[in-house]
Protein backbone atom coordinates (compact mmCIF):
# COMPACT_ATOMS: atom_id res chain seq x y z
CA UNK A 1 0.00 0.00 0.00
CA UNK A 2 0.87 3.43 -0.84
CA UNK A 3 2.24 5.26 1.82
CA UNK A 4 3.47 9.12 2.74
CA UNK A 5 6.82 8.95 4.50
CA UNK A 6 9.53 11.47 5.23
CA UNK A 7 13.26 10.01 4.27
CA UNK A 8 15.97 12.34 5.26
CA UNK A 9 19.61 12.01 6.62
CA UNK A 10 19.97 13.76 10.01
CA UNK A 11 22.73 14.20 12.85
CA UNK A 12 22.81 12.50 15.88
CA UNK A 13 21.52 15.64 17.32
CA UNK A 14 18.70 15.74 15.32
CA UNK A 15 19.69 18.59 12.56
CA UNK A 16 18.76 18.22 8.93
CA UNK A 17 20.83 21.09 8.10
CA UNK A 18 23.25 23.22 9.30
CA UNK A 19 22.45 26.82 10.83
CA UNK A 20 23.44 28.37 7.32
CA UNK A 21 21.13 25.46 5.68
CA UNK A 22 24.28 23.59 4.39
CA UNK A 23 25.08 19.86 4.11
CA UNK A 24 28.54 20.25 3.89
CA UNK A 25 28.42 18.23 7.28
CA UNK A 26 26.70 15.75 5.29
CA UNK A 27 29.13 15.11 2.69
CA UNK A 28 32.03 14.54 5.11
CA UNK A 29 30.50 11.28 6.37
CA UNK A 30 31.75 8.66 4.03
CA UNK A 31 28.81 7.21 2.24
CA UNK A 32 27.46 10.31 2.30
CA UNK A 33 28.01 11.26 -1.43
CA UNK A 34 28.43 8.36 -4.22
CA UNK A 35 31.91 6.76 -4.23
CA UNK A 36 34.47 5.86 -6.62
CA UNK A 37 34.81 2.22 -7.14
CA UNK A 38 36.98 0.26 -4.97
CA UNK A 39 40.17 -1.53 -5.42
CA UNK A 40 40.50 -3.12 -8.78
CA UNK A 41 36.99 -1.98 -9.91
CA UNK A 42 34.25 -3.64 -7.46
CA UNK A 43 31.41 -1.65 -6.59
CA UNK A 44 31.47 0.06 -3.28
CA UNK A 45 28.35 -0.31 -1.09
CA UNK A 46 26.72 2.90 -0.15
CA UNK A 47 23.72 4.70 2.24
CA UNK A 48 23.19 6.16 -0.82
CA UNK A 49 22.54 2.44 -2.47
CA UNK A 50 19.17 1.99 0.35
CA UNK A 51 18.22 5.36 -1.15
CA UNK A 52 18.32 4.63 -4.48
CA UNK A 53 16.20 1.54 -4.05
CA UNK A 54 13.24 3.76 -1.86
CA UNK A 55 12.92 6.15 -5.14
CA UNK A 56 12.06 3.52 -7.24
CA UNK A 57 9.22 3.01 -5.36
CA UNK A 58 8.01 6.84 -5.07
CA UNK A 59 6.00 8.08 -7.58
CA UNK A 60 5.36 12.08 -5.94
CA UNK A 61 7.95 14.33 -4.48
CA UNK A 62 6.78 17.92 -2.18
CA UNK A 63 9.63 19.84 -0.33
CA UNK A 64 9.64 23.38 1.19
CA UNK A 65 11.06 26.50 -0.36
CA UNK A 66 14.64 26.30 1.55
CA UNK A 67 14.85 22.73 0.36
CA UNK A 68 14.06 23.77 -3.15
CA UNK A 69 16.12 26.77 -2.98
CA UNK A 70 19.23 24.54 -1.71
CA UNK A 71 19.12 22.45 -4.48
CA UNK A 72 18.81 24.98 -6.90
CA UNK A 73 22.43 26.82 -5.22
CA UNK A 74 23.76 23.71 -4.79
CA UNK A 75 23.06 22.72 -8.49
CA UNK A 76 22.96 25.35 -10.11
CA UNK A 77 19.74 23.97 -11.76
CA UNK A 78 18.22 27.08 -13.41
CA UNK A 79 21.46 27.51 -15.73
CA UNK A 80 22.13 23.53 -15.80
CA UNK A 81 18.44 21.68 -15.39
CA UNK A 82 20.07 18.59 -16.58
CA UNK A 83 21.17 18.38 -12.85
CA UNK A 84 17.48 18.37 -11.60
CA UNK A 85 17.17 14.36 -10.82
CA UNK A 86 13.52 14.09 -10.04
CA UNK A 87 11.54 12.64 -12.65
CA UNK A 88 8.40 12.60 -10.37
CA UNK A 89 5.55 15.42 -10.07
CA UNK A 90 7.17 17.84 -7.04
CA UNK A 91 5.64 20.10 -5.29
CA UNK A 92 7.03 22.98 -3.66
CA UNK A 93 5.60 24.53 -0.33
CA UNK A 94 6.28 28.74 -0.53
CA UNK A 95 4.93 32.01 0.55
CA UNK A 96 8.02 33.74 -2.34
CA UNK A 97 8.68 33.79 -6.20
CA UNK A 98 10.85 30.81 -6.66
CA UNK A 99 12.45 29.91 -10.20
CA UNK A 100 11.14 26.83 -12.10
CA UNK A 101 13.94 24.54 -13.07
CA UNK A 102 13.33 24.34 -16.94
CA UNK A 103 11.60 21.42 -17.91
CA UNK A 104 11.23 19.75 -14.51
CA UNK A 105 7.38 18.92 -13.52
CA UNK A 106 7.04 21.23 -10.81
CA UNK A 107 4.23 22.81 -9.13
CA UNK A 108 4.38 26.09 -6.65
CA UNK A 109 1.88 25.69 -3.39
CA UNK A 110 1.11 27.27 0.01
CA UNK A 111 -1.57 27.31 2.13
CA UNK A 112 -3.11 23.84 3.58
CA UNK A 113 -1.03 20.45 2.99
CA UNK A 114 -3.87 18.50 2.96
CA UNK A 115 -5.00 19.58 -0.55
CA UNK A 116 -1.74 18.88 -2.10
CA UNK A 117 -1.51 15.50 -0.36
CA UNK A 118 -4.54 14.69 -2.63
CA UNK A 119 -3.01 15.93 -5.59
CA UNK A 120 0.21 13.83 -4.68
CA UNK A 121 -2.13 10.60 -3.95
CA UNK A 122 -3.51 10.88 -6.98
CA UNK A 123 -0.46 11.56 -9.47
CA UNK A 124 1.68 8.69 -7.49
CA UNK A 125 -1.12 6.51 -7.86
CA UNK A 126 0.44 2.64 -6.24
CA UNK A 127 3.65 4.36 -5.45
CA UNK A 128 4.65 6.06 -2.41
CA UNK A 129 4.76 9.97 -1.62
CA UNK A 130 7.85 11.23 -0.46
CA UNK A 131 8.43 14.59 1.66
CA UNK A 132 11.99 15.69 1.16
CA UNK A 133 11.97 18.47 3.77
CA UNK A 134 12.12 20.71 5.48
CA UNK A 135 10.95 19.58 9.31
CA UNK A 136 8.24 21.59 9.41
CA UNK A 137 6.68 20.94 6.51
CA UNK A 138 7.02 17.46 7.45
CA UNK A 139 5.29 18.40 10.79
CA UNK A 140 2.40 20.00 9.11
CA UNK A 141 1.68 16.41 6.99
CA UNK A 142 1.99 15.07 10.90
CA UNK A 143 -0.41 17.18 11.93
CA UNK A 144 -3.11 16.62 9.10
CA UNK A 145 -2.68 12.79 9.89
CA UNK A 146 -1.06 12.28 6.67
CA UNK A 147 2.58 11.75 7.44
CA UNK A 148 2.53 7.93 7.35
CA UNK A 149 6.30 7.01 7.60
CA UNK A 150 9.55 8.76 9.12
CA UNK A 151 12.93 7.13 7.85
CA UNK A 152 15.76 8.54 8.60
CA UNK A 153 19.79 7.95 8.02
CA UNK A 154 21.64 8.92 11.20
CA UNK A 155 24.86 10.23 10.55
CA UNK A 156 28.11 10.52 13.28
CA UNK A 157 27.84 13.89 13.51
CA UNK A 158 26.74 16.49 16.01
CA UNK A 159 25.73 20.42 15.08
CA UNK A 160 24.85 21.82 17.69
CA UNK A 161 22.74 23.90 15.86
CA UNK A 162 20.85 23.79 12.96
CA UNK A 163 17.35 23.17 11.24
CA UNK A 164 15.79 20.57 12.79
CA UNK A 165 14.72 16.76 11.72
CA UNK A 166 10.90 17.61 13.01
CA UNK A 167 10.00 20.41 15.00
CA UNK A 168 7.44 18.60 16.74
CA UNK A 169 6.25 17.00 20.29
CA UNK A 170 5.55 12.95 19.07
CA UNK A 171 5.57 10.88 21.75
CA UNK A 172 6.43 7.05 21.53
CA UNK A 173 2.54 5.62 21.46
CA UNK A 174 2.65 7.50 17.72
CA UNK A 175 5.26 5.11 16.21
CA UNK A 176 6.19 1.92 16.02
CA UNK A 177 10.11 1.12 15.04
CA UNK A 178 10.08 -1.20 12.01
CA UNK A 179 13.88 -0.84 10.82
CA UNK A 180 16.81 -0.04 12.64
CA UNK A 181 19.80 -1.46 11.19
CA UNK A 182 23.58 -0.60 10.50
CA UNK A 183 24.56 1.25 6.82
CA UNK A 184 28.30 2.01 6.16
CA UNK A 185 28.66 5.05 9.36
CA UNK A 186 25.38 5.56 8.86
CA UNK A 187 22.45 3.86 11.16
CA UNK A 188 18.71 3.52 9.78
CA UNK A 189 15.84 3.86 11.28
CA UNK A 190 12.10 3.70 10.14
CA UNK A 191 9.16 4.02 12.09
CA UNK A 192 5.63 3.32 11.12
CA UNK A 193 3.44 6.61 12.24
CA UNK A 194 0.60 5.72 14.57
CA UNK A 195 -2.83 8.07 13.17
């Protein structure tokens, strides 16, 4: 069945993002950007391999603005769309004039979540909607009783500081663990959210 889940990486601390909205901290992790091959050519397992795998299987994308516009610095997408990966229907959550990356299938919203959820439902159709960020964002889908699944990559580091993974008070009888297992540095973690 269907389902809408929020997949991020985060810090031990609980940060999505640095205080400057950077994932620099991200990147120094190993595993946490695609790697060269190994020694004589083999492949070299990756976080990023689990990843891969969990878009197959999503078939609607929504983020917030400081997602959207992070990805559009990082990237450079407006002047080099090839770099815009998402072949899925995205949604972006913003009170401002953003860009549209050239090309991609991308819708501007604000307002109510629930109302895009439907449009998301019905564009995945069988396959899963996935909220990219930010945390509150994700916390509104929470609060509608939409937010179906949390999974999240924990990384070894600790900010301090920073955006956080979901700005919200949800207390253990509101998930269930159904992962938790060892990736490269990384540790995974996926819990089934209790409506």
């Amino acid at each position: 069945m269907a389902k809408t889940v929020y997949n991020t990486a985060t810090t031990v601390d609980g940060f999505i993002a640095d205080p400057d909205n950077s994932l620099e901290w991200l990147f120094t992790v190993p595993g946490g950007l695609p790697e060269e091959p190994g020694p004589e050519g083999e492949a070299v397992e990756t976080p990023l391999d689990e990843f891969a795998e969990f878009m197959k299987g999503v078939g609607a994308i929504c983020m917030g603005s400081t997602t959207y516009q992070w990805i559009l610095d990082y990237e450079n997408a407006i002047e080099h769309p090839e770099k815009w990966v998402y072949e899925q229907p995205t949604w972006v959550f913003t009170s401002r004039d953003l860009p549209a990356v050239p090309g991609a299938d991308l819708k501007f919203a604000s307002g109510d979540v629930a109302a895009v959820h439907g449009e998301m439902v019905a564009a995945a159709g069988d396959k899963d909607r996935w909220i990219v960020g930010g945390g509150d964002l994700v916390g509104q889908f929470f609060d509608a009783g939409l937010l179906d699944e949390i999974r999240v990559s924990l990384a070894p580091v600790f900010l301090g500081a920073g955006a956080p993974l979901l700005p919200r008070r949800i207390l253990s009888d509101r998930l269930e663990l159904i992962e938790a297992k060892p990736s490269g540095q990384f540790a995974t973690l996926a819990y089934r959210v209790k409506n």
